[in-house]
N, C-alpha and C. Protein backbone atom coordinates (compact mmCIF):
# COMPACT_ATOMS: atom_id res chain seq x y z
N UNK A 1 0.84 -1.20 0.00
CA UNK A 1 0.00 0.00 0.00
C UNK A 1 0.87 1.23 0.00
N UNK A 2 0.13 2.24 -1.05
CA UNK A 2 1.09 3.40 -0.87
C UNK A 2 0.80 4.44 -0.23
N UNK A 3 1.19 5.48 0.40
CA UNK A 3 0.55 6.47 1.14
C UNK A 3 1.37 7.56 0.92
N UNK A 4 0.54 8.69 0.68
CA UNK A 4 1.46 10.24 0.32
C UNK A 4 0.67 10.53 1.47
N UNK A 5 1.59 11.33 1.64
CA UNK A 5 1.39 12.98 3.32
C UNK A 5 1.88 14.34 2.46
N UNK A 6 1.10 14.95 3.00
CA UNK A 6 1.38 16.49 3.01
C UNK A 6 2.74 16.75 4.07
N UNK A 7 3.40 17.36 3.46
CA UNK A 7 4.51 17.98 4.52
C UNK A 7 3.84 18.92 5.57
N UNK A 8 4.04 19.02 6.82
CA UNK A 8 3.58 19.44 8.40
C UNK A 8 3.55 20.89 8.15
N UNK A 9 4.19 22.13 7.07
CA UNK A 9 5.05 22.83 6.87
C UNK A 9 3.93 23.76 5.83
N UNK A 10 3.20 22.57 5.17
CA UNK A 10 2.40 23.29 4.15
C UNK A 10 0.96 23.31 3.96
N UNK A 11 0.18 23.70 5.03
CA UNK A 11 -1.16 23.89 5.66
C UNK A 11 -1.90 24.39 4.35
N UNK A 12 -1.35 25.45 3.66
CA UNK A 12 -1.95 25.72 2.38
C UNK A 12 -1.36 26.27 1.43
N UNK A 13 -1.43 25.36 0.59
CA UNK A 13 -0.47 25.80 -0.76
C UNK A 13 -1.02 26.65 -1.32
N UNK A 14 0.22 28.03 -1.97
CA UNK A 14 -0.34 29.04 -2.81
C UNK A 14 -0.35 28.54 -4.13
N UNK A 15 -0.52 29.31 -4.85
CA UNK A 15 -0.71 29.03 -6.54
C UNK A 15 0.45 28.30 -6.90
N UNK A 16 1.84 29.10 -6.56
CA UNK A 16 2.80 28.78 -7.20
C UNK A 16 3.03 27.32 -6.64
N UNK A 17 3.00 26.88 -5.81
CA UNK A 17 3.26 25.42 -5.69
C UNK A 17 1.59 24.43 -5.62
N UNK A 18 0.99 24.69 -6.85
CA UNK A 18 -0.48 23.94 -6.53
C UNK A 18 -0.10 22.92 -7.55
N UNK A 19 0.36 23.54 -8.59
CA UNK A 19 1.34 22.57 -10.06
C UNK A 19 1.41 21.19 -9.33
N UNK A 20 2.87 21.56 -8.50
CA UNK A 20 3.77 20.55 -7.68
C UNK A 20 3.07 19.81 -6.94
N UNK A 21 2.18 20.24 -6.52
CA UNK A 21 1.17 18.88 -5.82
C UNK A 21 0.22 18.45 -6.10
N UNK A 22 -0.28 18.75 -7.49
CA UNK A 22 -0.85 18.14 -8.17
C UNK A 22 -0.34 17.03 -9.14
N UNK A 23 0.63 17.34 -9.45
CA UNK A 23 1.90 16.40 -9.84
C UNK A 23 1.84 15.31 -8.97
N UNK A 24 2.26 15.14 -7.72
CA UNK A 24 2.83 14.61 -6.99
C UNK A 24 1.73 13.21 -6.75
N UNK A 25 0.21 14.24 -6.48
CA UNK A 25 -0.68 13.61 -6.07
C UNK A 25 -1.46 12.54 -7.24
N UNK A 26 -0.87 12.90 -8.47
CA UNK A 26 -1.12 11.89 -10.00
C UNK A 26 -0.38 10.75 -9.67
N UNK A 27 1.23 11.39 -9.36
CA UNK A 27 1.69 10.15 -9.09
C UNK A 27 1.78 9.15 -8.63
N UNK A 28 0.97 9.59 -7.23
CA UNK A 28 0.81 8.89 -5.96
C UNK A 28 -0.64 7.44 -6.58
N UNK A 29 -1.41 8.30 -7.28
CA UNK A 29 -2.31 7.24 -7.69
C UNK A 29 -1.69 6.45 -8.70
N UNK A 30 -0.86 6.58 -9.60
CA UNK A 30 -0.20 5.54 -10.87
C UNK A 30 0.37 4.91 -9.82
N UNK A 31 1.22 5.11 -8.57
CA UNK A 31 1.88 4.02 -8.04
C UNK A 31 0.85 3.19 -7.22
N UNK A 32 -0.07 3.35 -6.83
CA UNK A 32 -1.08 3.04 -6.34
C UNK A 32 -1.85 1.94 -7.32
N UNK A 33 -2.27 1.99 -8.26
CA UNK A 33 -2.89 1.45 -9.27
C UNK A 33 -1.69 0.08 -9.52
N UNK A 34 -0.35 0.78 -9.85
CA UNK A 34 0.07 0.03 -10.55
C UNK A 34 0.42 -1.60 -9.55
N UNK A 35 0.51 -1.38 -8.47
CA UNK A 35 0.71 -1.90 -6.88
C UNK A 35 -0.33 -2.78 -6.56
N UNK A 36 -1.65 -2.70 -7.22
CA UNK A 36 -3.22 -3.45 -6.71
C UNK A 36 -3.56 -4.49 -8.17
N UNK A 37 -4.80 -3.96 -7.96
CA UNK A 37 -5.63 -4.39 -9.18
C UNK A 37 -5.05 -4.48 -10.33
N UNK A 38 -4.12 -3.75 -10.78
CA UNK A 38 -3.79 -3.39 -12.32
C UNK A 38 -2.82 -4.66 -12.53
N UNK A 39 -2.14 -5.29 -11.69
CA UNK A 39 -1.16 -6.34 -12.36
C UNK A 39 -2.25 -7.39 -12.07
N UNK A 40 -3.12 -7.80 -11.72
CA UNK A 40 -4.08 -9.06 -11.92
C UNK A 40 -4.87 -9.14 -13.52
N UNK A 41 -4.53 -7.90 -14.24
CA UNK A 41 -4.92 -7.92 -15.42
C UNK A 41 -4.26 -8.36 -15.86
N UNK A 42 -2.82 -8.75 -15.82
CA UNK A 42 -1.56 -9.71 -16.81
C UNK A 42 -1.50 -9.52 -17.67
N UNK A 43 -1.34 -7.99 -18.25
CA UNK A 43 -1.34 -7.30 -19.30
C UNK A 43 -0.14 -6.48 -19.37
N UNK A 44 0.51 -6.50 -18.13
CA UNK A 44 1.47 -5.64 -17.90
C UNK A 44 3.44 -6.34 -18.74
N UNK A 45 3.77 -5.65 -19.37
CA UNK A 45 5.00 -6.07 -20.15
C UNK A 45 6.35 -5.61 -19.59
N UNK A 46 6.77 -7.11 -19.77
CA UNK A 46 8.15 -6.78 -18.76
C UNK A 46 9.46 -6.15 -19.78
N UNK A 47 10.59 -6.38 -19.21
CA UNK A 47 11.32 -5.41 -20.41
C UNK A 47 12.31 -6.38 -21.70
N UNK A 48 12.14 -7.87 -21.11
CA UNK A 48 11.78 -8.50 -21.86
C UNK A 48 11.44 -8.84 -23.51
N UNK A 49 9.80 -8.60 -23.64
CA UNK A 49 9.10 -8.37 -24.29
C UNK A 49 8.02 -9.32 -23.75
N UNK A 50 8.02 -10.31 -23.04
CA UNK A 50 7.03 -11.08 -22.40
C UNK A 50 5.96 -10.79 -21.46
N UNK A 51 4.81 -11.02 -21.45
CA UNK A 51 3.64 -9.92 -21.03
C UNK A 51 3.54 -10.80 -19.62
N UNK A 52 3.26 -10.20 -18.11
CA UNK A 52 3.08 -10.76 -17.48
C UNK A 52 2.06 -11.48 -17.57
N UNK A 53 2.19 -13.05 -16.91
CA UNK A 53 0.94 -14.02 -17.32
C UNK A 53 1.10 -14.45 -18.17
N UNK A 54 1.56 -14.49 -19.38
CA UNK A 54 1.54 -15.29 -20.78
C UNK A 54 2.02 -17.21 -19.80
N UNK A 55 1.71 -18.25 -20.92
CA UNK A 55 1.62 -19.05 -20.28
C UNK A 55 3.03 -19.49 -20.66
N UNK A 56 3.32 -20.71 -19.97
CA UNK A 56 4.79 -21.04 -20.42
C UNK A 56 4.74 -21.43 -21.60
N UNK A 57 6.00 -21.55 -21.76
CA UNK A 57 6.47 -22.23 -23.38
C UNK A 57 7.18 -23.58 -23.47
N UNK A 58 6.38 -24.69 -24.42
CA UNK A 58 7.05 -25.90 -24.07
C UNK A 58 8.24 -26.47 -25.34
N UNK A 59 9.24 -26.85 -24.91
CA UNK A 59 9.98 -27.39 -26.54
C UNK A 59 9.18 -28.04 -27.92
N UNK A 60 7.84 -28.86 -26.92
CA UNK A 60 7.18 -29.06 -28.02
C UNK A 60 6.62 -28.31 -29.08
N UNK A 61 5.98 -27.43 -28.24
CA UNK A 61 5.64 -26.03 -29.46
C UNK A 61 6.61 -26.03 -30.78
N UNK A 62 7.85 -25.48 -30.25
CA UNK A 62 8.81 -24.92 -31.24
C UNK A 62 9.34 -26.00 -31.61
N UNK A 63 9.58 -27.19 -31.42
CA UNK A 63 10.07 -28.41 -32.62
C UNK A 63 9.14 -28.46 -34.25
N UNK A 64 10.13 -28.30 -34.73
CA UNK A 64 9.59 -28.23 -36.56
C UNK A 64 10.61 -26.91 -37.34
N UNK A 65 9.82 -26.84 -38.35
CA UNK A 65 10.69 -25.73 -39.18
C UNK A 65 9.61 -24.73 -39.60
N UNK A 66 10.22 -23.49 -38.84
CA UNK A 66 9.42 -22.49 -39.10
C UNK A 66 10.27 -21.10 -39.95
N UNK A 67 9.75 -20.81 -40.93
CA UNK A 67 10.34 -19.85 -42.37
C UNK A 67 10.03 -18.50 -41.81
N UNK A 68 11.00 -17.83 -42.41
CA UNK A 68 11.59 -16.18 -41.95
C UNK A 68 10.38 -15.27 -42.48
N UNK A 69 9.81 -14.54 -41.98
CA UNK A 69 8.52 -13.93 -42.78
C UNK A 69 9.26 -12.03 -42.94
N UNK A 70 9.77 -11.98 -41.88
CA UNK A 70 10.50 -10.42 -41.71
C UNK A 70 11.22 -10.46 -40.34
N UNK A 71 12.41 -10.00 -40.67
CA UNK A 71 13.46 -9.72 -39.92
C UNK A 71 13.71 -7.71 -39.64
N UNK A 72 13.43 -7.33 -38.67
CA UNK A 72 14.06 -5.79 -38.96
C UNK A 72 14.58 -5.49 -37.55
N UNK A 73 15.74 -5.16 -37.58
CA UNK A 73 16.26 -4.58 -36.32
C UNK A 73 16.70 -2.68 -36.16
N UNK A 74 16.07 -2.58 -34.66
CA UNK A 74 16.01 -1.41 -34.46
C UNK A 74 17.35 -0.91 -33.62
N UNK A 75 17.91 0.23 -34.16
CA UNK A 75 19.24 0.23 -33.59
C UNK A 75 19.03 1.06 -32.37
N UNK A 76 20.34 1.15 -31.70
CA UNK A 76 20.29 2.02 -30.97
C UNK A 76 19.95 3.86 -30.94
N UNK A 77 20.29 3.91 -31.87
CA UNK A 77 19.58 5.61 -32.77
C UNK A 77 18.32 5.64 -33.03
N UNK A 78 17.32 4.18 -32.67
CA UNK A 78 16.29 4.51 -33.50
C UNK A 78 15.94 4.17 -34.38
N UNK A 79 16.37 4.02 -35.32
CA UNK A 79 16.00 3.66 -36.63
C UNK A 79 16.02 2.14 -36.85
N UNK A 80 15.58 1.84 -38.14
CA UNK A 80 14.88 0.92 -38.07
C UNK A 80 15.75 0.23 -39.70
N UNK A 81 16.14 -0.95 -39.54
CA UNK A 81 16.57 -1.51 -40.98
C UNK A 81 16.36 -2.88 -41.01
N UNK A 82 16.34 -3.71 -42.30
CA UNK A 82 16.11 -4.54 -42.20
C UNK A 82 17.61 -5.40 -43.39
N UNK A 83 17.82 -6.40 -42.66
CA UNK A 83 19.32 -6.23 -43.01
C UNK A 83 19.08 -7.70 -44.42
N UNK A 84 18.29 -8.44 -44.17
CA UNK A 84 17.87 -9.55 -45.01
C UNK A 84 16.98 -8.68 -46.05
N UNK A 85 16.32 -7.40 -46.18
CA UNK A 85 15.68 -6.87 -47.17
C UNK A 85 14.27 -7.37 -47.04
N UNK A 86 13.26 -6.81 -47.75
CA UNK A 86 11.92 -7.16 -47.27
C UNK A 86 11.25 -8.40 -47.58
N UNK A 87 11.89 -9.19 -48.38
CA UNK A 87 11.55 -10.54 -48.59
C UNK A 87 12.89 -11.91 -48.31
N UNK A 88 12.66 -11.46 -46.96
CA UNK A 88 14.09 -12.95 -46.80
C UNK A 88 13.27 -13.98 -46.66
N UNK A 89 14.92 -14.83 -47.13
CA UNK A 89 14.39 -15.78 -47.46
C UNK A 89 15.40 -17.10 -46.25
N UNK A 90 14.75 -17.65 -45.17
CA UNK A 90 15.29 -18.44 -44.74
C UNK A 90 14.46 -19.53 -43.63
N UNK A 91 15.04 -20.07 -42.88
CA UNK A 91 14.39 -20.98 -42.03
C UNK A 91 15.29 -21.73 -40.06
N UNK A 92 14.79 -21.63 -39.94
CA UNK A 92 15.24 -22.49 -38.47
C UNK A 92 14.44 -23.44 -38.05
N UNK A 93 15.05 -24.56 -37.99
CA UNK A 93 14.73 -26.58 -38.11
C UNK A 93 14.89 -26.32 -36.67
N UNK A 94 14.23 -26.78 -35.54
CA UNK A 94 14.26 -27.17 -34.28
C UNK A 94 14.03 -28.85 -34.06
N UNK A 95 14.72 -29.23 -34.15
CA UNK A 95 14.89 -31.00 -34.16
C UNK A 95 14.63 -31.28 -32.42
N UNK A 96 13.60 -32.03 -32.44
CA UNK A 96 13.27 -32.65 -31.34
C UNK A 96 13.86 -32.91 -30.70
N UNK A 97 15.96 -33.73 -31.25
CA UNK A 97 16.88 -34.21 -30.29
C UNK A 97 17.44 -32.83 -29.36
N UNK A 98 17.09 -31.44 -30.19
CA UNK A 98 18.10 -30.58 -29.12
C UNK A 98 18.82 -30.37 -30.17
N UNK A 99 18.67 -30.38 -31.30
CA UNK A 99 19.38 -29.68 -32.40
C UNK A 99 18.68 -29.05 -33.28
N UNK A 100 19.62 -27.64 -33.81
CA UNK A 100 18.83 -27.04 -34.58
C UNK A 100 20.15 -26.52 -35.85
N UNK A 101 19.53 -26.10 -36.91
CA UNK A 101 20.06 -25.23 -38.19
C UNK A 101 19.49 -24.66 -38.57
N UNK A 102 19.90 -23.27 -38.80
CA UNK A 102 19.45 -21.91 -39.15
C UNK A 102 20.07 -21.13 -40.73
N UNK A 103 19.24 -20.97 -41.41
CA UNK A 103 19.84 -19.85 -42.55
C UNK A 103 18.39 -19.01 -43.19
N UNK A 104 19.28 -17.94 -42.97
CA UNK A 104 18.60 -16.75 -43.27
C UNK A 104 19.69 -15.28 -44.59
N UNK A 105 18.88 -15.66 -45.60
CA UNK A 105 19.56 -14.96 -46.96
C UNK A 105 18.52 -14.00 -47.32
N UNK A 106 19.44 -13.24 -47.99
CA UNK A 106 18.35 -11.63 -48.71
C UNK A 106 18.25 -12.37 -49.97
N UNK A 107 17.19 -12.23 -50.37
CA UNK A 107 16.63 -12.60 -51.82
C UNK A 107 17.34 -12.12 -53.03
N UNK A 108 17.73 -10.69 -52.79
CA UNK A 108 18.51 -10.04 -53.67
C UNK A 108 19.71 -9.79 -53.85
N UNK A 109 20.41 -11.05 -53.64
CA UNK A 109 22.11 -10.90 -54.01
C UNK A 109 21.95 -11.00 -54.96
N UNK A 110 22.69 -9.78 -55.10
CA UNK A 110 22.94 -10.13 -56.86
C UNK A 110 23.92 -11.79 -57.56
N UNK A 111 24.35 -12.55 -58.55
CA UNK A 111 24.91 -13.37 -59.14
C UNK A 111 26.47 -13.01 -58.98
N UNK A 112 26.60 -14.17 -59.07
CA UNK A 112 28.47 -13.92 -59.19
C UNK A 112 28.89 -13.96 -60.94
N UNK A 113 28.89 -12.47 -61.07
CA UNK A 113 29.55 -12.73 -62.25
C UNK A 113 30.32 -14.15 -63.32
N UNK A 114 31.20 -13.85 -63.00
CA UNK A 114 32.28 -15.14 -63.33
C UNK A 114 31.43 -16.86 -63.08
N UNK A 115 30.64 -16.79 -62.45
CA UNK A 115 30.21 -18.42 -62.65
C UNK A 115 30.64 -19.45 -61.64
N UNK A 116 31.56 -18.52 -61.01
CA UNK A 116 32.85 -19.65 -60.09
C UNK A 116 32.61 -18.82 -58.87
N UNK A 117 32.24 -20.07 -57.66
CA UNK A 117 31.77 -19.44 -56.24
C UNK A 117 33.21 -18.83 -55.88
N UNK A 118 34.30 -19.72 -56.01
CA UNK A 118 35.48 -18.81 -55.73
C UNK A 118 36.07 -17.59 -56.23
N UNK A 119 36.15 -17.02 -57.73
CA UNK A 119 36.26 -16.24 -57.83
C UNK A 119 35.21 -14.90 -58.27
N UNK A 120 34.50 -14.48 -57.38
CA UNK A 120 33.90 -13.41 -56.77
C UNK A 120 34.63 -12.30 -57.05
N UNK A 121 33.97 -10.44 -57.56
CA UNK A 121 34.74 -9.54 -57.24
C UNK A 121 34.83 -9.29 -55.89
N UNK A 122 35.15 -8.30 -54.96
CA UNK A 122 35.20 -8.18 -53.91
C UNK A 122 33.59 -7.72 -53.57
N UNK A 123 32.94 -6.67 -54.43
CA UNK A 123 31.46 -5.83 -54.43
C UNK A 123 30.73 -7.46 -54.37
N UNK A 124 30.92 -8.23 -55.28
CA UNK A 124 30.28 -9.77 -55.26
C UNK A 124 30.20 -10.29 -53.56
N UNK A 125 31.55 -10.49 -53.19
CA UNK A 125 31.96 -10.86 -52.09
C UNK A 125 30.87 -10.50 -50.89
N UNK A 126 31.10 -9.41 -51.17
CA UNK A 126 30.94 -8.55 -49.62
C UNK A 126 29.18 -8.41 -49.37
N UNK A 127 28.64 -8.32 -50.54
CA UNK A 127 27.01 -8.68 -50.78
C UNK A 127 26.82 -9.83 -50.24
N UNK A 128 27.26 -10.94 -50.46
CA UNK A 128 27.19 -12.62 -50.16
C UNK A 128 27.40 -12.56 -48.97
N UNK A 129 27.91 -11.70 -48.01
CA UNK A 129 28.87 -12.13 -46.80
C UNK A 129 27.68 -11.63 -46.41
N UNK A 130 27.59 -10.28 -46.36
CA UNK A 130 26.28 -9.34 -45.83
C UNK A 130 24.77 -9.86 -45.91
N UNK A 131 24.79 -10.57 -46.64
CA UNK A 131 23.26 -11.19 -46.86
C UNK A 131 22.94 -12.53 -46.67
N UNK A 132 24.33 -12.97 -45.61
CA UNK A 132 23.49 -14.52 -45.60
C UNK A 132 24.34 -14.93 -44.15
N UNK A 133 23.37 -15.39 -43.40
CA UNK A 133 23.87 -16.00 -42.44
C UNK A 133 23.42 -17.72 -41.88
N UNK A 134 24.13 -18.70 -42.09
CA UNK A 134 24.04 -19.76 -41.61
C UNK A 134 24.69 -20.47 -40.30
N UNK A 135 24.01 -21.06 -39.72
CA UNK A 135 24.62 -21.72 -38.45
C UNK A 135 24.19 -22.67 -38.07
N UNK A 136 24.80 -24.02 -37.00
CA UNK A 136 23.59 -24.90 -36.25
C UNK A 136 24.60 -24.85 -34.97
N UNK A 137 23.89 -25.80 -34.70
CA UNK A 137 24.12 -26.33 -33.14
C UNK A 137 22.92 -26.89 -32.21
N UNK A 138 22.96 -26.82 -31.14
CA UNK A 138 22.02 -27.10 -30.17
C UNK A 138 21.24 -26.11 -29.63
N UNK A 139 20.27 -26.37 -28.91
CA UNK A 139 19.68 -25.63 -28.38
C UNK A 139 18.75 -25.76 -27.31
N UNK A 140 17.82 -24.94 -26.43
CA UNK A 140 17.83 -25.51 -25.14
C UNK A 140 15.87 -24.59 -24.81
N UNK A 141 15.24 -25.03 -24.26
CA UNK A 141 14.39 -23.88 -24.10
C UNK A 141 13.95 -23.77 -22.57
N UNK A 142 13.67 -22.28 -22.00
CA UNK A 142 13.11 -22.02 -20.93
C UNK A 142 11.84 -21.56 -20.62
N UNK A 143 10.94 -22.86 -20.26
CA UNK A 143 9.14 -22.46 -20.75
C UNK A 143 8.80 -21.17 -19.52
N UNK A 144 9.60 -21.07 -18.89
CA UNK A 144 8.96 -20.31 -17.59
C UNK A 144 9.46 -18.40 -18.28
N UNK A 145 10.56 -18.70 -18.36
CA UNK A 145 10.81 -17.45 -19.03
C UNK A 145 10.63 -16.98 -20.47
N UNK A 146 10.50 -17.86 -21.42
CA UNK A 146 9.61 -18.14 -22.84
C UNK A 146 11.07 -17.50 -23.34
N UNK A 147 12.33 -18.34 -23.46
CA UNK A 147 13.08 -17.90 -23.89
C UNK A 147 13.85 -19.01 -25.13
N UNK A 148 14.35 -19.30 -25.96
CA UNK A 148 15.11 -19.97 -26.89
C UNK A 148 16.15 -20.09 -27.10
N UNK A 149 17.28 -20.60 -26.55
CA UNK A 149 18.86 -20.48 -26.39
C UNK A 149 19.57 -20.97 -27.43
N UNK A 150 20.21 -20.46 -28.37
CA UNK A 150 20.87 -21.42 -29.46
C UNK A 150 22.15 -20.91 -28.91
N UNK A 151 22.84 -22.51 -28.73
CA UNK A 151 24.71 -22.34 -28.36
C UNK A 151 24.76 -23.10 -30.20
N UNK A 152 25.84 -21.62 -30.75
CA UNK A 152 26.04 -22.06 -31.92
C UNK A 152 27.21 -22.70 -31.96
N UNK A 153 27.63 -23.54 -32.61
CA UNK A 153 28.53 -24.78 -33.13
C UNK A 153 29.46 -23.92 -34.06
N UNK A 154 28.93 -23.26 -34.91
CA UNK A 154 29.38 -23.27 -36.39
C UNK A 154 28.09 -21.89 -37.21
N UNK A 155 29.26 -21.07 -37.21
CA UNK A 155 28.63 -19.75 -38.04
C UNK A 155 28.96 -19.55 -39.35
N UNK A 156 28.64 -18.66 -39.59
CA UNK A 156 29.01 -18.01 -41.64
C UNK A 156 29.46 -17.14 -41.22
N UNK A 157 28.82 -16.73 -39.82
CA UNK A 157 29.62 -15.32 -39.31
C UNK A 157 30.38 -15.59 -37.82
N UNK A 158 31.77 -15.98 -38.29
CA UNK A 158 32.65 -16.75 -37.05
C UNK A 158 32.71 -16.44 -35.83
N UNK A 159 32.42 -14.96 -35.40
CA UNK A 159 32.00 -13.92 -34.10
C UNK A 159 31.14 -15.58 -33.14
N UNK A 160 30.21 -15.68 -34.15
CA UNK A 160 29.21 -16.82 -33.38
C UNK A 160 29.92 -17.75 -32.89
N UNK A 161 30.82 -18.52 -33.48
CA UNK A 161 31.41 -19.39 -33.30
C UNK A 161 31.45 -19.85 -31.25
N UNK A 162 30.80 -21.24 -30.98
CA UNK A 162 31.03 -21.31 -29.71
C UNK A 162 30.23 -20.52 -28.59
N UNK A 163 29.11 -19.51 -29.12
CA UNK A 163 28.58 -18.25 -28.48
C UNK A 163 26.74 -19.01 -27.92
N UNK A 164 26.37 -18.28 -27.21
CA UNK A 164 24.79 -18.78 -26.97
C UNK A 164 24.39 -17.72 -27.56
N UNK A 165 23.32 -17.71 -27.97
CA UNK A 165 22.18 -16.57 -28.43
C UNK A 165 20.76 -16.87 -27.89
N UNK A 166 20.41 -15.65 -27.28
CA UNK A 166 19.04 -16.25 -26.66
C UNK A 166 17.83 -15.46 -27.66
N UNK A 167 16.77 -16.08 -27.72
CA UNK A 167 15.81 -15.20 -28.52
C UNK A 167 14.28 -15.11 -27.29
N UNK A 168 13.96 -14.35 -26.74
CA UNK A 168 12.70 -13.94 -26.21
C UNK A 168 11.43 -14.30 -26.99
N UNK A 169 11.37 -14.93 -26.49
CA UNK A 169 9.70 -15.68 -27.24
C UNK A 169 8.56 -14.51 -27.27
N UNK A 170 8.15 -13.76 -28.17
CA UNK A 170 6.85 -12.69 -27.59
C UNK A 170 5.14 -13.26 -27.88
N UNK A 171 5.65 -14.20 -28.78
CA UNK A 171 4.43 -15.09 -28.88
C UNK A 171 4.41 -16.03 -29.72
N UNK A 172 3.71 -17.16 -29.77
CA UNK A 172 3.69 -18.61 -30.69
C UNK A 172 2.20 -19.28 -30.54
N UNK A 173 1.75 -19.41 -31.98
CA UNK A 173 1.15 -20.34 -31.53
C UNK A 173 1.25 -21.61 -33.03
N UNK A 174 -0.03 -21.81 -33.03
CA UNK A 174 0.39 -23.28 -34.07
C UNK A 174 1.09 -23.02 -35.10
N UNK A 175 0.96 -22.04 -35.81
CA UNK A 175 1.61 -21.46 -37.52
C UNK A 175 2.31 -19.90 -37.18
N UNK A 176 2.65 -19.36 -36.16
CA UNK A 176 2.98 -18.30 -36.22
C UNK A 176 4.11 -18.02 -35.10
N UNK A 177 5.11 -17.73 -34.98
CA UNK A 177 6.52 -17.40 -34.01
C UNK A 177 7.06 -16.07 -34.07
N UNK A 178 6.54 -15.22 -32.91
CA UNK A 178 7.74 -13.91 -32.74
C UNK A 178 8.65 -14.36 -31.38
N UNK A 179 9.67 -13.39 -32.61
CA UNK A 179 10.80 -13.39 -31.18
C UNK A 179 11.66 -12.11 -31.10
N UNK A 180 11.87 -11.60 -30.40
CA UNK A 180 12.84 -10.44 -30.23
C UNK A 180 14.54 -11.36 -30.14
N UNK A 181 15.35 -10.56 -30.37
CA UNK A 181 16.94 -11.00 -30.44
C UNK A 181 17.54 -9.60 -30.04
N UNK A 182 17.90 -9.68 -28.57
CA UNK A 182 18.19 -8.81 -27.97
C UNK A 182 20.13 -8.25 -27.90
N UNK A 183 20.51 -9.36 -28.95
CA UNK A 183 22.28 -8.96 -29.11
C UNK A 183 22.53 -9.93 -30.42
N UNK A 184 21.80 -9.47 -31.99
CA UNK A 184 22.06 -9.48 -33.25
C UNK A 184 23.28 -9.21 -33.77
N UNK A 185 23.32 -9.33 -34.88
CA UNK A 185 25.34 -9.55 -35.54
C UNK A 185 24.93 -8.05 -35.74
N UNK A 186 24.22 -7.45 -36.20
CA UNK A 186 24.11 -6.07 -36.12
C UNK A 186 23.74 -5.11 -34.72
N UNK A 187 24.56 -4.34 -34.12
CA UNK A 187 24.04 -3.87 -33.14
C UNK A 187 22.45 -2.99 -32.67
N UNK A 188 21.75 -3.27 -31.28
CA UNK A 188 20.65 -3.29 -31.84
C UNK A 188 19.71 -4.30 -30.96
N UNK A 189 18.69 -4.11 -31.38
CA UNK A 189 17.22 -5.12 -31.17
C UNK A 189 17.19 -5.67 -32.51
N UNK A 190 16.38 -7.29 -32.72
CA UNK A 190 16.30 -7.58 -33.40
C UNK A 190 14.87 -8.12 -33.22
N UNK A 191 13.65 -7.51 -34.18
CA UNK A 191 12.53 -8.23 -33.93
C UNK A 191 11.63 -8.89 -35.72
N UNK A 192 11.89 -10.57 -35.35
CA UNK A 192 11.55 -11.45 -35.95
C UNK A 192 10.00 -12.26 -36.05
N UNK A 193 9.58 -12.78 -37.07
CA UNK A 193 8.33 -13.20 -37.55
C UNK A 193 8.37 -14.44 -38.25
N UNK A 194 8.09 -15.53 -38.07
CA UNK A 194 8.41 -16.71 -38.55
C UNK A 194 7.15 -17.07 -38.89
N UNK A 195 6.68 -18.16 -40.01
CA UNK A 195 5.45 -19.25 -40.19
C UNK A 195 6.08 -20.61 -40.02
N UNK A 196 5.57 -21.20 -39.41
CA UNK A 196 5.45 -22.95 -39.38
C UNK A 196 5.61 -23.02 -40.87
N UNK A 197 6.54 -24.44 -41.44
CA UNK A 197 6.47 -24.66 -42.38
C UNK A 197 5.82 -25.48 -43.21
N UNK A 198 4.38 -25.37 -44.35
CA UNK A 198 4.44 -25.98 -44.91
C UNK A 198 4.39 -27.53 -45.53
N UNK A 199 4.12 -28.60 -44.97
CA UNK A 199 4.53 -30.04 -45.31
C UNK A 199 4.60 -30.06 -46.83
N UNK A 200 5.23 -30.97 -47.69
CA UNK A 200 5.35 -30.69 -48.93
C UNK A 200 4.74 -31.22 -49.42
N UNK A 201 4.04 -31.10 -50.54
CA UNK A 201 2.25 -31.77 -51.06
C UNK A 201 2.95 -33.05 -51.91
N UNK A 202 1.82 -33.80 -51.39
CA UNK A 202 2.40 -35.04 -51.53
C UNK A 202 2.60 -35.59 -53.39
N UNK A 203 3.53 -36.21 -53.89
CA UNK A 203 3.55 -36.53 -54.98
C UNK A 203 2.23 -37.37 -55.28
């Protein structure tokens, strides 16, 4: 319970300080509110991205392969980019044993000239490097905190190499996966959109 007092000192406030305790006395009710009733609504969002109350998250959920729908991370300035471009194209396999593989490519690399993956110009190069990231390894999940841990094995982008990455679950259900990625190869927030994949129609 919260309780504001008048200071002993100030029997009656003049104009110039009526502002200040009217202020004070707003505040006194947001902390008040926020302290009772208002968190039994489980609406309240932690910093996270997970809403208090959401229910846990089980490995079963997320076993399968669910495809990249939009990737865009928000930097620290603000702004907003999307580094796969507006139609990536990739996927992450969550294998039932505790293993997973991940690749995620921009649609629009351009071709390698020359024909030969090895010889690339450098402008070739550096597009390919920038627009595609693959990895696997294992992975681990925490239903209470709705979190997704990939300890990567093996990157495209070697930084990873040996590293955990956790992804914040913000919601899932049968065909649909967000997740925030709170320390991306780009510095930044990273907030992701996945679909369940697909089964392939039968011959």
């Amino acid at each position: 319970m919260t309780i504001c007092t008048r200071h002993p000192n100030s029997a009656k406030p003049d104009k110039s300080t009526a502002p200040t305790i009217t202020a004070v006395a707003l505040l006194c009710m947001t902390v008040a509110l926020s302290s009772g009733s208002a968190i039994s609504q489980s609406q309240m969002v932690v910093p996270s991205g997970r809403a208090i109350g959401q229910p846990p998250i089980s490995q079963d959920q997320l076993v399968g392969t669910w495809t990249y729908e939009s990737v865009v991370i928000e930097r620290t300035d603000g702004t907003r980019v999307a580094p796969f471009g507006p139609d990536p194209k990739g996927s992450i396999t969550l294998f039932a044993d505790g293993r997973y593989s991940l690749q995620l490519i921009r649609s629009d690399i351009p071709i390698i000239a020359s024909k030969d993956r090895l010889s690339g110009t450098a402008e070739e190069n550096r597009a390919v490097a920038q627009g595609v990231i693959s990895q696997f390894g294992t992975y681990s999940v925490n239903g209470a905190e709705g979190t997704l841990t990939l300890h990567v094995e093996t990157s495209s982008f070697p930084n990873e190499n040996g590293t955990d990455h956790e992804r914040i679950i913000t919601s899932v259900s049968a065909d649909k996966l967000q997740w925030t990625n709170p320390a991306p190869t780009t510095p930044g927030i990273a907030y992701s959109t996945l679909r369940r994949a697909k089964a392939p129609a039968q011959p």
